[in-house]
PDB file of N, CA and C in Angstrom:
ATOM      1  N   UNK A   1     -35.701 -24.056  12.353  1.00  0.00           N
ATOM      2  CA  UNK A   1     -34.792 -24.490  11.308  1.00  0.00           C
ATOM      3  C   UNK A   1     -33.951 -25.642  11.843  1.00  0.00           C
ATOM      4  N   UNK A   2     -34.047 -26.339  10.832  1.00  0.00           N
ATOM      5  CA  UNK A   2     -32.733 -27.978  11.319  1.00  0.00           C
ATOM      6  C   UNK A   2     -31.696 -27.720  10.309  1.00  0.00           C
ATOM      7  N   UNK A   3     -30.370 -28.155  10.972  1.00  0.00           N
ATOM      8  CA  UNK A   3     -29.065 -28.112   9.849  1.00  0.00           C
ATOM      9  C   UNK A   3     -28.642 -29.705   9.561  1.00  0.00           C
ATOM     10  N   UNK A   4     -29.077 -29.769   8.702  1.00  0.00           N
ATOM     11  CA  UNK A   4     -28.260 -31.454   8.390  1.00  0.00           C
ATOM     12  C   UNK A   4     -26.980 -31.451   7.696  1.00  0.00           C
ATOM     13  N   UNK A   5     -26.061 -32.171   8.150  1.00  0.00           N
ATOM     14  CA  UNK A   5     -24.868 -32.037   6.810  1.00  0.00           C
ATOM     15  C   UNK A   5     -24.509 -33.373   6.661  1.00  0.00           C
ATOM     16  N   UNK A   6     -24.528 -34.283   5.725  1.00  0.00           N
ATOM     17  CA  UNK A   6     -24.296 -35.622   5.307  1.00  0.00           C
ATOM     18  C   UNK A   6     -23.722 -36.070   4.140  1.00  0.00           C
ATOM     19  N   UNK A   7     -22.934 -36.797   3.862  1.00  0.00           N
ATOM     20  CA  UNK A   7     -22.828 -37.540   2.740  1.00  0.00           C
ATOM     21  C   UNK A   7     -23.774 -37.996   1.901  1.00  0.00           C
ATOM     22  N   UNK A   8     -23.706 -38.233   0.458  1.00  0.00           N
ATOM     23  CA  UNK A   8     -24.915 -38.941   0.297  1.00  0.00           C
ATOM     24  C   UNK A   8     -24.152 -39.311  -1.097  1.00  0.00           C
ATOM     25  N   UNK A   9     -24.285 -40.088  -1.381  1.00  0.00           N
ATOM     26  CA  UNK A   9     -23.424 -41.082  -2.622  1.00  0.00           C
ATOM     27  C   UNK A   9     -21.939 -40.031  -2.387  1.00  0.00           C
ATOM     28  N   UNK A  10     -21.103 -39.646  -3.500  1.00  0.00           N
ATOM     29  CA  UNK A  10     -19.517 -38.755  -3.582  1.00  0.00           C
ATOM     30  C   UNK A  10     -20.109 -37.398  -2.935  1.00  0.00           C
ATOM     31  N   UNK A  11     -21.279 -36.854  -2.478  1.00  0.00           N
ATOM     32  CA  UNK A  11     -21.792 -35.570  -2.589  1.00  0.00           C
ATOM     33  C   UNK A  11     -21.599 -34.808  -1.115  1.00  0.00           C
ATOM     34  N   UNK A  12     -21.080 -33.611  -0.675  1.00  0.00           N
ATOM     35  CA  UNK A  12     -21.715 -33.591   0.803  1.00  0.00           C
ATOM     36  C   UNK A  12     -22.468 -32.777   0.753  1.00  0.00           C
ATOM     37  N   UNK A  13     -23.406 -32.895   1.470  1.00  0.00           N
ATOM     38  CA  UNK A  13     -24.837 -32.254   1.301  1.00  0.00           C
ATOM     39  C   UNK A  13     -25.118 -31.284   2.453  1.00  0.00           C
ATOM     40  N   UNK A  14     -25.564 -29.819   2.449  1.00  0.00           N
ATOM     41  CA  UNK A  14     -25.850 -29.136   3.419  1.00  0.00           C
ATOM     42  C   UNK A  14     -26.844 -28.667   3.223  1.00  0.00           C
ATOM     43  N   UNK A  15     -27.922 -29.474   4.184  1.00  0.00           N
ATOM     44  CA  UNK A  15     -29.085 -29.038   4.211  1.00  0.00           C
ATOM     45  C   UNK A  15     -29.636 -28.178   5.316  1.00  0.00           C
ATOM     46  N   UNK A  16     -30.675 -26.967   4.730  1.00  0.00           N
ATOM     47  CA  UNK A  16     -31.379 -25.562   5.910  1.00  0.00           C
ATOM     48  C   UNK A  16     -32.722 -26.175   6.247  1.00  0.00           C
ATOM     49  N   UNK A  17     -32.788 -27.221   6.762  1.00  0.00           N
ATOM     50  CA  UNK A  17     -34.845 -27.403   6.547  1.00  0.00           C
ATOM     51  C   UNK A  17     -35.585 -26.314   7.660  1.00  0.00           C
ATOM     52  N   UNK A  18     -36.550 -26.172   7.005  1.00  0.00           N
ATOM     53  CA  UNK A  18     -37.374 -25.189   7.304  1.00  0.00           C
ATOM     54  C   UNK A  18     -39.130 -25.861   7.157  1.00  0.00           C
ATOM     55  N   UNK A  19     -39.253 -26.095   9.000  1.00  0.00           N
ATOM     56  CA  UNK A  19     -40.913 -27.105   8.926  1.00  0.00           C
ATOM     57  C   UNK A  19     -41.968 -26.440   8.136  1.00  0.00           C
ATOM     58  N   UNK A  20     -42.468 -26.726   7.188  1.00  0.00           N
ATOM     59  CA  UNK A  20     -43.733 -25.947   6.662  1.00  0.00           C
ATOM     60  C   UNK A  20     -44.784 -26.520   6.877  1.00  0.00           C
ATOM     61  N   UNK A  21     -45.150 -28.083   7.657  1.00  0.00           N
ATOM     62  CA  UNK A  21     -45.515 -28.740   8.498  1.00  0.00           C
ATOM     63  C   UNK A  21     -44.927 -28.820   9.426  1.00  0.00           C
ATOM     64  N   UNK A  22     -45.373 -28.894  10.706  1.00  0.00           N
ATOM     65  CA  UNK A  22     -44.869 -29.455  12.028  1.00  0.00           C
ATOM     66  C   UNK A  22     -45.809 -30.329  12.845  1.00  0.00           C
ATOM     67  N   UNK A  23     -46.382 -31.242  12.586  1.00  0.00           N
ATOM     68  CA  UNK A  23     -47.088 -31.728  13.354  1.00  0.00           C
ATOM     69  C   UNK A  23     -46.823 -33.082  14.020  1.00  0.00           C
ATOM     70  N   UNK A  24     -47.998 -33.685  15.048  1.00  0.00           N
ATOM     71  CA  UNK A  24     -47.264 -35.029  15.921  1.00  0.00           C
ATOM     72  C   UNK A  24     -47.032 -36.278  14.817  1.00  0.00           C
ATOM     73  N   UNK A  25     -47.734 -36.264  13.690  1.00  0.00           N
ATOM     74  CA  UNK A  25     -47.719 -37.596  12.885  1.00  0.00           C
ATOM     75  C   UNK A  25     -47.311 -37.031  11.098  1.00  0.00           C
ATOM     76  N   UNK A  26     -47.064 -35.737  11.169  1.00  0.00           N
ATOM     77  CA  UNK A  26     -46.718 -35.211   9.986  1.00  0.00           C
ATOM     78  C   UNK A  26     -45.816 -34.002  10.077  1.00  0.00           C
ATOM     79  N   UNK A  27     -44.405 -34.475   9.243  1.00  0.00           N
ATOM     80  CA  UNK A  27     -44.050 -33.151   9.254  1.00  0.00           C
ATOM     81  C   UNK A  27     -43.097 -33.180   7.743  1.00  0.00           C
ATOM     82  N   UNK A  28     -42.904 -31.895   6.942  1.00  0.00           N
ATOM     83  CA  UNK A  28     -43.054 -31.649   5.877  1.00  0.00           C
ATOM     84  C   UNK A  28     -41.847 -30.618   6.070  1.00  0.00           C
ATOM     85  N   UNK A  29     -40.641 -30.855   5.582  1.00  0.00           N
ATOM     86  CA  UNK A  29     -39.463 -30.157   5.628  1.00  0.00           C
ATOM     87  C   UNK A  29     -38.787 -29.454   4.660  1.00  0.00           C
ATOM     88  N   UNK A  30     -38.548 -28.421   4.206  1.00  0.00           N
ATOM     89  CA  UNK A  30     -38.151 -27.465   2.823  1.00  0.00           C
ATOM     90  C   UNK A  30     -36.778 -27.260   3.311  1.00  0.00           C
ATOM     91  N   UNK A  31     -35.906 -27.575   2.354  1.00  0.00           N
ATOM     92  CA  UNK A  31     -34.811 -26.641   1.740  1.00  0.00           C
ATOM     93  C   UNK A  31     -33.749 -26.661   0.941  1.00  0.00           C
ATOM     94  N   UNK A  32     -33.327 -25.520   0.995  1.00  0.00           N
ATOM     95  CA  UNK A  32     -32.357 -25.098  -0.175  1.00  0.00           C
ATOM     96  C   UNK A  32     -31.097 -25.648   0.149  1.00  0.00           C
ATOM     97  N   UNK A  33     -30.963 -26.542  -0.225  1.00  0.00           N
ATOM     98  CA  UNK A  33     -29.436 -27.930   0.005  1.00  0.00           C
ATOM     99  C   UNK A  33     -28.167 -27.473  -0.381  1.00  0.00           C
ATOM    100  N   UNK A  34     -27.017 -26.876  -0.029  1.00  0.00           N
ATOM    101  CA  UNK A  34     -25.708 -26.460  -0.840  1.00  0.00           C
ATOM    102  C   UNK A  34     -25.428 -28.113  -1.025  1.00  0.00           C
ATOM    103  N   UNK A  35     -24.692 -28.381  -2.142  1.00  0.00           N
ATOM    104  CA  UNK A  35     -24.426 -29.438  -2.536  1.00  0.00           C
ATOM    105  C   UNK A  35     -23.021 -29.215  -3.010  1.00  0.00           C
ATOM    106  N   UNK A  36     -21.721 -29.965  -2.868  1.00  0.00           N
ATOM    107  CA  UNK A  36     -20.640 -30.013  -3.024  1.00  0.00           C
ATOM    108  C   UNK A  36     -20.203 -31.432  -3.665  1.00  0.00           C
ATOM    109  N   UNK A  37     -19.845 -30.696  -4.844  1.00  0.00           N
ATOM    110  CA  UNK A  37     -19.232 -31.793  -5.815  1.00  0.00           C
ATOM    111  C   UNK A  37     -18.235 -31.916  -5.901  1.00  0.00           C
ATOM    112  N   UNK A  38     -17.570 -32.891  -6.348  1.00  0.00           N
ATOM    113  CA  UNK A  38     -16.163 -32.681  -6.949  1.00  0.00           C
ATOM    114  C   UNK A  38     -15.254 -31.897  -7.212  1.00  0.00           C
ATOM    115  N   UNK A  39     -15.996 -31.155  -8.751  1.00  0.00           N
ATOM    116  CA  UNK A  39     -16.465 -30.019  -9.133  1.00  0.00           C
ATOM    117  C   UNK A  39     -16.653 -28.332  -8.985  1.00  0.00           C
ATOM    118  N   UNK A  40     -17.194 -28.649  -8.164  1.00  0.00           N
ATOM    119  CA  UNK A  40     -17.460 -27.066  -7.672  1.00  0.00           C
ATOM    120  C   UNK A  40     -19.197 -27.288  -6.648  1.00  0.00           C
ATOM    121  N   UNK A  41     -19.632 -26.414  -6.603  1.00  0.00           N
ATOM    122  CA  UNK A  41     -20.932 -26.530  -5.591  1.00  0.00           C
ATOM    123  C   UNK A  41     -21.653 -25.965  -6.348  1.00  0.00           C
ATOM    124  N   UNK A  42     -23.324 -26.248  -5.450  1.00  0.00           N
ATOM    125  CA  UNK A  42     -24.683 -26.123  -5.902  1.00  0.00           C
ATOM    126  C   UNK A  42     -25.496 -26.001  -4.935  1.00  0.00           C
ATOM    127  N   UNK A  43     -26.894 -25.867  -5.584  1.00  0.00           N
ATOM    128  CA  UNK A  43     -27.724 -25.680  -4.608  1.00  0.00           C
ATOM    129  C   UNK A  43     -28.888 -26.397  -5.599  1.00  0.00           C
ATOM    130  N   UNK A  44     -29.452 -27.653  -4.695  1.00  0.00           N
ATOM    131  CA  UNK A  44     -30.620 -28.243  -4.801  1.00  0.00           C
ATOM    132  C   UNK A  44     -31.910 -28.033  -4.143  1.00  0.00           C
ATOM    133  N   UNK A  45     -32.910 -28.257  -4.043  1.00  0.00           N
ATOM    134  CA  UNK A  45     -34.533 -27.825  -3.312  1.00  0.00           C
ATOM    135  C   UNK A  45     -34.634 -29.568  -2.907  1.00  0.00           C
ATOM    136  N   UNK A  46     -34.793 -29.424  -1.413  1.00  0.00           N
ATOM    137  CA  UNK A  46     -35.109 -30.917  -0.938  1.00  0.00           C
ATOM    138  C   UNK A  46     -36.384 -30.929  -0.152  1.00  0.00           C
ATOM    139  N   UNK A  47     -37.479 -31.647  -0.531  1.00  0.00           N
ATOM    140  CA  UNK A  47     -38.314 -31.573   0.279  1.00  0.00           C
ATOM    141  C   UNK A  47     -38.508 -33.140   1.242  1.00  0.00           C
ATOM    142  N   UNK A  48     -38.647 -32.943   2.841  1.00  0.00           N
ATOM    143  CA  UNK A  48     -38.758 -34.382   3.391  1.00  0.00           C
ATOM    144  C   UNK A  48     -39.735 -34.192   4.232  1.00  0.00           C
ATOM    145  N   UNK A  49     -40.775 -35.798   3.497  1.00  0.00           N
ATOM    146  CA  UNK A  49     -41.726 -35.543   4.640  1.00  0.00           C
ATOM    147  C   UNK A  49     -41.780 -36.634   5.337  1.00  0.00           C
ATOM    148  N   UNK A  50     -41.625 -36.989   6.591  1.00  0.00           N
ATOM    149  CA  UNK A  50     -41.953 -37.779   7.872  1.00  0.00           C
ATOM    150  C   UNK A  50     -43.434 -38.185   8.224  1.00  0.00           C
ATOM    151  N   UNK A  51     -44.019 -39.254   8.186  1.00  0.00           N
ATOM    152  CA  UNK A  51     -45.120 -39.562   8.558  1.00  0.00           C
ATOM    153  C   UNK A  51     -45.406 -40.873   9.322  1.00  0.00           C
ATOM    154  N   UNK A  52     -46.204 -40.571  10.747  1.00  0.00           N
ATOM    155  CA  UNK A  52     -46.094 -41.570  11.408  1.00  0.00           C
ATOM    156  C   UNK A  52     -47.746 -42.256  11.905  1.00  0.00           C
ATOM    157  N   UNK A  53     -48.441 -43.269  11.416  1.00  0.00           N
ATOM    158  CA  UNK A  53     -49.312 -43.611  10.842  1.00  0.00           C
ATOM    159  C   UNK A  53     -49.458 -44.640  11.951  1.00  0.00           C
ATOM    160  N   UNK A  54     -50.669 -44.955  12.964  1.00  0.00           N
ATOM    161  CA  UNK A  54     -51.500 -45.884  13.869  1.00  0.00           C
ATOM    162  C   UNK A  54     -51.994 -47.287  12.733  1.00  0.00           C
ATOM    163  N   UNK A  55     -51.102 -48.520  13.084  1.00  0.00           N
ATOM    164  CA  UNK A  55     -51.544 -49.764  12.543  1.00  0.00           C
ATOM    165  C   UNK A  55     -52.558 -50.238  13.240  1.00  0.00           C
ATOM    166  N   UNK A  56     -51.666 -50.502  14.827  1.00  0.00           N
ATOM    167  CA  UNK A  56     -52.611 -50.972  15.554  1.00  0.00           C
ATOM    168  C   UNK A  56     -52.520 -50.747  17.132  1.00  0.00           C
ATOM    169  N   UNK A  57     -53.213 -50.963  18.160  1.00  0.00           N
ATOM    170  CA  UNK A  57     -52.625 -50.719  19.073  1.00  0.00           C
ATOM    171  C   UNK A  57     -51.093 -50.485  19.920  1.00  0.00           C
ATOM    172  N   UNK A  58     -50.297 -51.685  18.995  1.00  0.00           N
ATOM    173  CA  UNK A  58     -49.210 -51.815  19.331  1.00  0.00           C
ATOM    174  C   UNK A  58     -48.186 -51.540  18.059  1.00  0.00           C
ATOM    175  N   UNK A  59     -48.871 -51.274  16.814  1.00  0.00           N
ATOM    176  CA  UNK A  59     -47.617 -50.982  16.021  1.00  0.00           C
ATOM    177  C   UNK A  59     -48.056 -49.561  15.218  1.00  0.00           C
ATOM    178  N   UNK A  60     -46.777 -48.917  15.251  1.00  0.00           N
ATOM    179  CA  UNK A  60     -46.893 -47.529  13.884  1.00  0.00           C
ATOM    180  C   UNK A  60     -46.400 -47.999  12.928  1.00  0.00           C
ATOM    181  N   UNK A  61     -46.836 -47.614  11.615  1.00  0.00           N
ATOM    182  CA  UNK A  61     -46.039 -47.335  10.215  1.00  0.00           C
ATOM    183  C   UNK A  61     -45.537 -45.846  10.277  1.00  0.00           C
ATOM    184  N   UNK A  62     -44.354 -46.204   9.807  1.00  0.00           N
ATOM    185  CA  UNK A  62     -43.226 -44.660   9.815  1.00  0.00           C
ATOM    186  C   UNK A  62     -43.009 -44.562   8.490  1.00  0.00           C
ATOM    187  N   UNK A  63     -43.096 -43.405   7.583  1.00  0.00           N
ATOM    188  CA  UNK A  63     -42.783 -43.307   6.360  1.00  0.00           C
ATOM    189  C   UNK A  63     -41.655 -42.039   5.992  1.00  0.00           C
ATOM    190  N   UNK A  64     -40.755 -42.379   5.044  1.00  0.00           N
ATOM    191  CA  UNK A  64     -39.505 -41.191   5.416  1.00  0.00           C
ATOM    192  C   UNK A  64     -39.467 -40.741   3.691  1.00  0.00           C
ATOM    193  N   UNK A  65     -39.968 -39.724   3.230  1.00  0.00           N
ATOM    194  CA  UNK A  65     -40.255 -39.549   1.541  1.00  0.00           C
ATOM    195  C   UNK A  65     -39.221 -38.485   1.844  1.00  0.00           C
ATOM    196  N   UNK A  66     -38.363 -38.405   0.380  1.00  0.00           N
ATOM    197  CA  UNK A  66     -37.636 -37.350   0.195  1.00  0.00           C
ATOM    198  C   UNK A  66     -37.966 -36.750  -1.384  1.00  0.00           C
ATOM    199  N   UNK A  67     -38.020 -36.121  -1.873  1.00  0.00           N
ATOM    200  CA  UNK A  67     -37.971 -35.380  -2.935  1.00  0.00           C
ATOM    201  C   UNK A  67     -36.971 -34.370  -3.318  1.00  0.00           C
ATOM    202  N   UNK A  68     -35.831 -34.533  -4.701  1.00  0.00           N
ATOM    203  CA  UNK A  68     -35.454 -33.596  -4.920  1.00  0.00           C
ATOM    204  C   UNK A  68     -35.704 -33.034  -5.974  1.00  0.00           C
ATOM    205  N   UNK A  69     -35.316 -31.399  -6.072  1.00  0.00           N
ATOM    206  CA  UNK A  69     -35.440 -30.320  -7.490  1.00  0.00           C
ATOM    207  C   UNK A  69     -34.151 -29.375  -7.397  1.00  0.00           C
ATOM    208  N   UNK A  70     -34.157 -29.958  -8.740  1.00  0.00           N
ATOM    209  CA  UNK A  70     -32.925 -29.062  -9.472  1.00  0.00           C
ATOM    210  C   UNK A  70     -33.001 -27.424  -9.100  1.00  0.00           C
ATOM    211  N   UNK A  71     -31.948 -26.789  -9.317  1.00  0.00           N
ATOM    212  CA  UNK A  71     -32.078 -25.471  -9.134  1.00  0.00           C
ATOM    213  C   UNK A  71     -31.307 -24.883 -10.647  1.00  0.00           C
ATOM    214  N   UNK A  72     -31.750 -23.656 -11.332  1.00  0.00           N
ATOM    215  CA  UNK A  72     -31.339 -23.504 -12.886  1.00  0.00           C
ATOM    216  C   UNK A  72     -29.361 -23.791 -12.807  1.00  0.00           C
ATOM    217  N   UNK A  73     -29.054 -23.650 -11.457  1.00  0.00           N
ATOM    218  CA  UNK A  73     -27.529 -23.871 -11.326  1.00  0.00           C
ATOM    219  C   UNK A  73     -26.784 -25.239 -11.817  1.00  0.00           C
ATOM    220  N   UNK A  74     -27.705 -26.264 -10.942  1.00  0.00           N
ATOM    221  CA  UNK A  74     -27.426 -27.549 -10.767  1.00  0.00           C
ATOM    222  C   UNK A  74     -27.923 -28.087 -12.420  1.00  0.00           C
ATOM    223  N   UNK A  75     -29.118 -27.499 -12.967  1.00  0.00           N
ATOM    224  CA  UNK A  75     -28.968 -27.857 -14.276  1.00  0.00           C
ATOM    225  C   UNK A  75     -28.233 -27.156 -15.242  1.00  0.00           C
ATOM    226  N   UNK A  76     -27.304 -26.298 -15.172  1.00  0.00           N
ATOM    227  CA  UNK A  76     -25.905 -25.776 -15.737  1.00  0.00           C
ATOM    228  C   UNK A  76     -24.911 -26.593 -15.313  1.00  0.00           C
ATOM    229  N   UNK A  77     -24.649 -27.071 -14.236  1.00  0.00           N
ATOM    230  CA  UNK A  77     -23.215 -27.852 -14.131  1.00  0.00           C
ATOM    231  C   UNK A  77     -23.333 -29.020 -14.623  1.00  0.00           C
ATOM    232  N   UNK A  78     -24.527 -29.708 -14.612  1.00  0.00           N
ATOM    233  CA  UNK A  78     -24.427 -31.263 -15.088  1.00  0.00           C
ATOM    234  C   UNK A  78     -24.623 -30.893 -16.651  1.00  0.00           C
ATOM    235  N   UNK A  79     -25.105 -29.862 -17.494  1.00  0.00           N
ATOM    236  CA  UNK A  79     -24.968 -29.594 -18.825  1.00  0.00           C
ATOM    237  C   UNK A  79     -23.950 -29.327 -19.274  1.00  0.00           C
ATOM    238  N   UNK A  80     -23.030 -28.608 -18.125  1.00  0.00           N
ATOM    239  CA  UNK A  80     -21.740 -28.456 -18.893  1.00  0.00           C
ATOM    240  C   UNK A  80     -21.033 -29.546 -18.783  1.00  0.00           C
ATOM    241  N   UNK A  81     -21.449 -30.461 -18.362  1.00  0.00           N
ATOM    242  CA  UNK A  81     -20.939 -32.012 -17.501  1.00  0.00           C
ATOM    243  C   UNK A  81     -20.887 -32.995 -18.707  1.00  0.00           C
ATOM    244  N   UNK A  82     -21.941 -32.858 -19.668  1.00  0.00           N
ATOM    245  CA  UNK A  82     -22.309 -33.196 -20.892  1.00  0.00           C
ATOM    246  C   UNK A  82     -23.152 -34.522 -20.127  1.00  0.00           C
ATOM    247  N   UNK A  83     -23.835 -34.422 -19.391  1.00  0.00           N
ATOM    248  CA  UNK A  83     -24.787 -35.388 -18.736  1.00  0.00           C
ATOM    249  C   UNK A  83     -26.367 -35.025 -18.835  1.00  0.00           C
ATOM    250  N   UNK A  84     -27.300 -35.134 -19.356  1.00  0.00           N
ATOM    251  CA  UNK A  84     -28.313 -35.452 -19.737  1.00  0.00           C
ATOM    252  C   UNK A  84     -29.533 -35.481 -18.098  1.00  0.00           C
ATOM    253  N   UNK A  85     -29.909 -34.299 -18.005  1.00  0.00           N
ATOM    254  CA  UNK A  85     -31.474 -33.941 -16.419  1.00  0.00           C
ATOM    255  C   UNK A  85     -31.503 -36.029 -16.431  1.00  0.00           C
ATOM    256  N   UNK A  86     -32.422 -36.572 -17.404  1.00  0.00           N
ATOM    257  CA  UNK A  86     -32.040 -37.869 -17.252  1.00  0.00           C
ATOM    258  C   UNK A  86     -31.186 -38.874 -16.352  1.00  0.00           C
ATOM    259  N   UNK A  87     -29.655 -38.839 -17.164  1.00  0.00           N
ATOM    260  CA  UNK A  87     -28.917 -39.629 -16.777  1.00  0.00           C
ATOM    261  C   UNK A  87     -28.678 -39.336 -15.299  1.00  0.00           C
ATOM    262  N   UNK A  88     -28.946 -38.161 -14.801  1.00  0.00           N
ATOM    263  CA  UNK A  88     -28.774 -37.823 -13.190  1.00  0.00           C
ATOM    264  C   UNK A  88     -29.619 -38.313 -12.666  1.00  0.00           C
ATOM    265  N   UNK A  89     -31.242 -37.913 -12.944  1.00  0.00           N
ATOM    266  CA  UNK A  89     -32.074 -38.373 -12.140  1.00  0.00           C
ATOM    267  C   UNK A  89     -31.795 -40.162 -11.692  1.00  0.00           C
ATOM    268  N   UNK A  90     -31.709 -40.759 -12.801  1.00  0.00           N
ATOM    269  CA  UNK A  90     -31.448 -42.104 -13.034  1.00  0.00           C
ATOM    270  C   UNK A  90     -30.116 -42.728 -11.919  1.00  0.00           C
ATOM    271  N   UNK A  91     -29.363 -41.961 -11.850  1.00  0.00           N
ATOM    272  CA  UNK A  91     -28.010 -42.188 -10.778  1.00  0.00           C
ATOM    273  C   UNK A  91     -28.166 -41.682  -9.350  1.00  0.00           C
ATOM    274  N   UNK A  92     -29.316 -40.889  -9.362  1.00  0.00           N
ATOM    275  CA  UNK A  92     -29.182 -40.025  -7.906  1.00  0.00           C
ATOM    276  C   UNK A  92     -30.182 -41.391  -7.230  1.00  0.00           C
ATOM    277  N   UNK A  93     -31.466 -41.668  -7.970  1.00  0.00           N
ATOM    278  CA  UNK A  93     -32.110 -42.148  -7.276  1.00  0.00           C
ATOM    279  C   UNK A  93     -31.596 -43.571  -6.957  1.00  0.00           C
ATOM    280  N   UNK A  94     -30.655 -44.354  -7.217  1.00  0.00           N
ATOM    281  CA  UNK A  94     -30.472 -45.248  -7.125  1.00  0.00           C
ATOM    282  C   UNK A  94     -29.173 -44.841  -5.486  1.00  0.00           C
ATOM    283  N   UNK A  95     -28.277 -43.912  -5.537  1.00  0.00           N
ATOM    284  CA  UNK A  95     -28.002 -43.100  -4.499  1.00  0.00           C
ATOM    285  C   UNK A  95     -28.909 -43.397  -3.508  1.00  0.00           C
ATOM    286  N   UNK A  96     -29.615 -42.647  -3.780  1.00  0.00           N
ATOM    287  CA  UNK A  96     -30.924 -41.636  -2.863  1.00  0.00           C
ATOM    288  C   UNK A  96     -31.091 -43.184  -2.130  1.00  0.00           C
ATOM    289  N   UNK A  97     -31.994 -43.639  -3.132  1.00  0.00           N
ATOM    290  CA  UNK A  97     -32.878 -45.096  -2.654  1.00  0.00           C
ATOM    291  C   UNK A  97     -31.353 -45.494  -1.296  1.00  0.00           C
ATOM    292  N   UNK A  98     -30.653 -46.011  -1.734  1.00  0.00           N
ATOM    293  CA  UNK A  98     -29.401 -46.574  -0.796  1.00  0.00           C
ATOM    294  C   UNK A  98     -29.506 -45.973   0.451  1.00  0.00           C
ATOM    295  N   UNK A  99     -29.246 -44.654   0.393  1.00  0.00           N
ATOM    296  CA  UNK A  99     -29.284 -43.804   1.483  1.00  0.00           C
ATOM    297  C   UNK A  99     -30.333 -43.991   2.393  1.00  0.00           C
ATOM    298  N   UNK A 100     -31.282 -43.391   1.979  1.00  0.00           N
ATOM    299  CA  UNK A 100     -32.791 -43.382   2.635  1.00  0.00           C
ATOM    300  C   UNK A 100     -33.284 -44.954   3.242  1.00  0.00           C
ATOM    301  N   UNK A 101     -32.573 -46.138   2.464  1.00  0.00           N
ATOM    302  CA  UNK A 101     -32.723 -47.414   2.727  1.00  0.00           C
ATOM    303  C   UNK A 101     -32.342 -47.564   4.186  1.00  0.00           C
ATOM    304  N   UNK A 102     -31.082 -47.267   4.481  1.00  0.00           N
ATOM    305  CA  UNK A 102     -30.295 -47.829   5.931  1.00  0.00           C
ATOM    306  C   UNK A 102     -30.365 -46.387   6.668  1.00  0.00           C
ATOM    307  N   UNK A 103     -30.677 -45.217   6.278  1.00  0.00           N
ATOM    308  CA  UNK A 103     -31.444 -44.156   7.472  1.00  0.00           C
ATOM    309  C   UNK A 103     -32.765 -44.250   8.103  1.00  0.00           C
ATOM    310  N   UNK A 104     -33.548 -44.442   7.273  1.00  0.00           N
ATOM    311  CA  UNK A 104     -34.947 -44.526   8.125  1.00  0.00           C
ATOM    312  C   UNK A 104     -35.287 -45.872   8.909  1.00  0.00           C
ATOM    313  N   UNK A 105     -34.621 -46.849   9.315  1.00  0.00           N
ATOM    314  CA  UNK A 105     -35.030 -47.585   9.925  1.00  0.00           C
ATOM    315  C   UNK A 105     -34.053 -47.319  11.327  1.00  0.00           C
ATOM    316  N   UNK A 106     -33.010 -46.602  10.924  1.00  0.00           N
ATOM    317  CA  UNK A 106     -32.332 -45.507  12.476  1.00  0.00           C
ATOM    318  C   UNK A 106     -33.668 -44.353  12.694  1.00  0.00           C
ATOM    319  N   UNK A 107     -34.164 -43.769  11.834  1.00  0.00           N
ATOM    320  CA  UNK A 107     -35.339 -42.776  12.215  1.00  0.00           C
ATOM    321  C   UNK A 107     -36.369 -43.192  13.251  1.00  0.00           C
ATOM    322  N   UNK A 108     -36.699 -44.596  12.840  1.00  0.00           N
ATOM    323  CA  UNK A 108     -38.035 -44.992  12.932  1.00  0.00           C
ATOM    324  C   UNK A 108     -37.472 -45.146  14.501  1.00  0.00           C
ATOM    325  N   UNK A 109     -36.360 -46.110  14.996  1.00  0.00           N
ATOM    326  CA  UNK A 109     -35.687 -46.543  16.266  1.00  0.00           C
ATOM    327  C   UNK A 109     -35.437 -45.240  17.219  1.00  0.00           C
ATOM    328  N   UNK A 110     -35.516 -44.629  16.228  1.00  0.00           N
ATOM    329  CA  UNK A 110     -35.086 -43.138  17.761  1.00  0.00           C
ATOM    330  C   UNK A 110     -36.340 -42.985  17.503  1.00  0.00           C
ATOM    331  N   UNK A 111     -37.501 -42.642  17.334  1.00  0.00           N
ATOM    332  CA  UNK A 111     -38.744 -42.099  17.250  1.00  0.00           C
ATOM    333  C   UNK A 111     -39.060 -42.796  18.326  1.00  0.00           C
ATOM    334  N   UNK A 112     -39.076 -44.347  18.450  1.00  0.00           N
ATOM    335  CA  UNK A 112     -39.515 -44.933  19.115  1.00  0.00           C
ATOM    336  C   UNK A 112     -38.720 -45.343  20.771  1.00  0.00           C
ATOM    337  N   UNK A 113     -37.895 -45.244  20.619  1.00  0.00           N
ATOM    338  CA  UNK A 113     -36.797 -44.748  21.764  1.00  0.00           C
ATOM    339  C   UNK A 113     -37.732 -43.280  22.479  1.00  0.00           C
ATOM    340  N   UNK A 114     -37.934 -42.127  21.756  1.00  0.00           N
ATOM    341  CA  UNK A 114     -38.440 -40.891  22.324  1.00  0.00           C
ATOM    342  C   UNK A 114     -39.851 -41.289  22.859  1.00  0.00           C
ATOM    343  N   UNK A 115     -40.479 -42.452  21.877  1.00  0.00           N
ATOM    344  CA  UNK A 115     -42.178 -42.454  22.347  1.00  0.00           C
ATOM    345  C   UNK A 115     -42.399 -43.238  23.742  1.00  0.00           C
ATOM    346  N   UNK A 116     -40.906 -44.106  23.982  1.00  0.00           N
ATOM    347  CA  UNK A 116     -40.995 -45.106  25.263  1.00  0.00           C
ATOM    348  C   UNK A 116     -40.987 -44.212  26.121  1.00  0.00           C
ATOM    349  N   UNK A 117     -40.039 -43.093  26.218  1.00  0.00           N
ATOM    350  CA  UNK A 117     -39.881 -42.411  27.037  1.00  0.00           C
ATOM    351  C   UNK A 117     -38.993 -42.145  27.867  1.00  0.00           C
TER     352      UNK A 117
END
């Protein structure tokens, strides 16, 4: 199990991942995210998968996918929110995208920091 706890747009995010992959060029991460709003808290389903892909002798492609899913909670608070499954998806990912933008190219640098040795 890994504990992440981060910011991520106004949100702080506490993530349980749990490898359901573990491998040297793939790994595939589950979990149940407490999410803290404003508001009050939640719990989202985050799935992240890491993939590290042979270009060429001398270069990898690193790929950092995240996926999220609502939990029946998180679609009660943004309903009582009077906000529309929609209008969230539409705001998170533009979030998300930001986030994931200026983290994975720190991912890719420690990966490669660990592979020098």
């Amino acid at each position: 199990m890994s504990i992440n706890v981060e910011t991520i747009g106004t949100s702080l995010a506490v993530q349980h991942y749990v490898g359901e992959v573990v491998e040297k060029d793939f790994c595939r991460m589950v979990s149940t995210s407490d999410i803290f709003l404003s508001n009050g808290r939640t719990q989202m389903q985050v799935i992240w998968e890491l993939r590290v892909k042979p270009v060429n002798d001398n270069q990898t492609e690193f790929t950092n996918s995240v996926q999220s899913h609502p939990t029946e909670d998180f679609l009660t608070i943004i309903e009582s929110q009077g906000l529309t499954f929609e209008q969230v998806v539409k705001d998170r990912q533009q979030i998300v995208e930001d986030h994931n933008g200026r983290e994975t190219p720190l991912f890719a640098e420690s990966i490669a920091r660990a592979a020098r040795g």
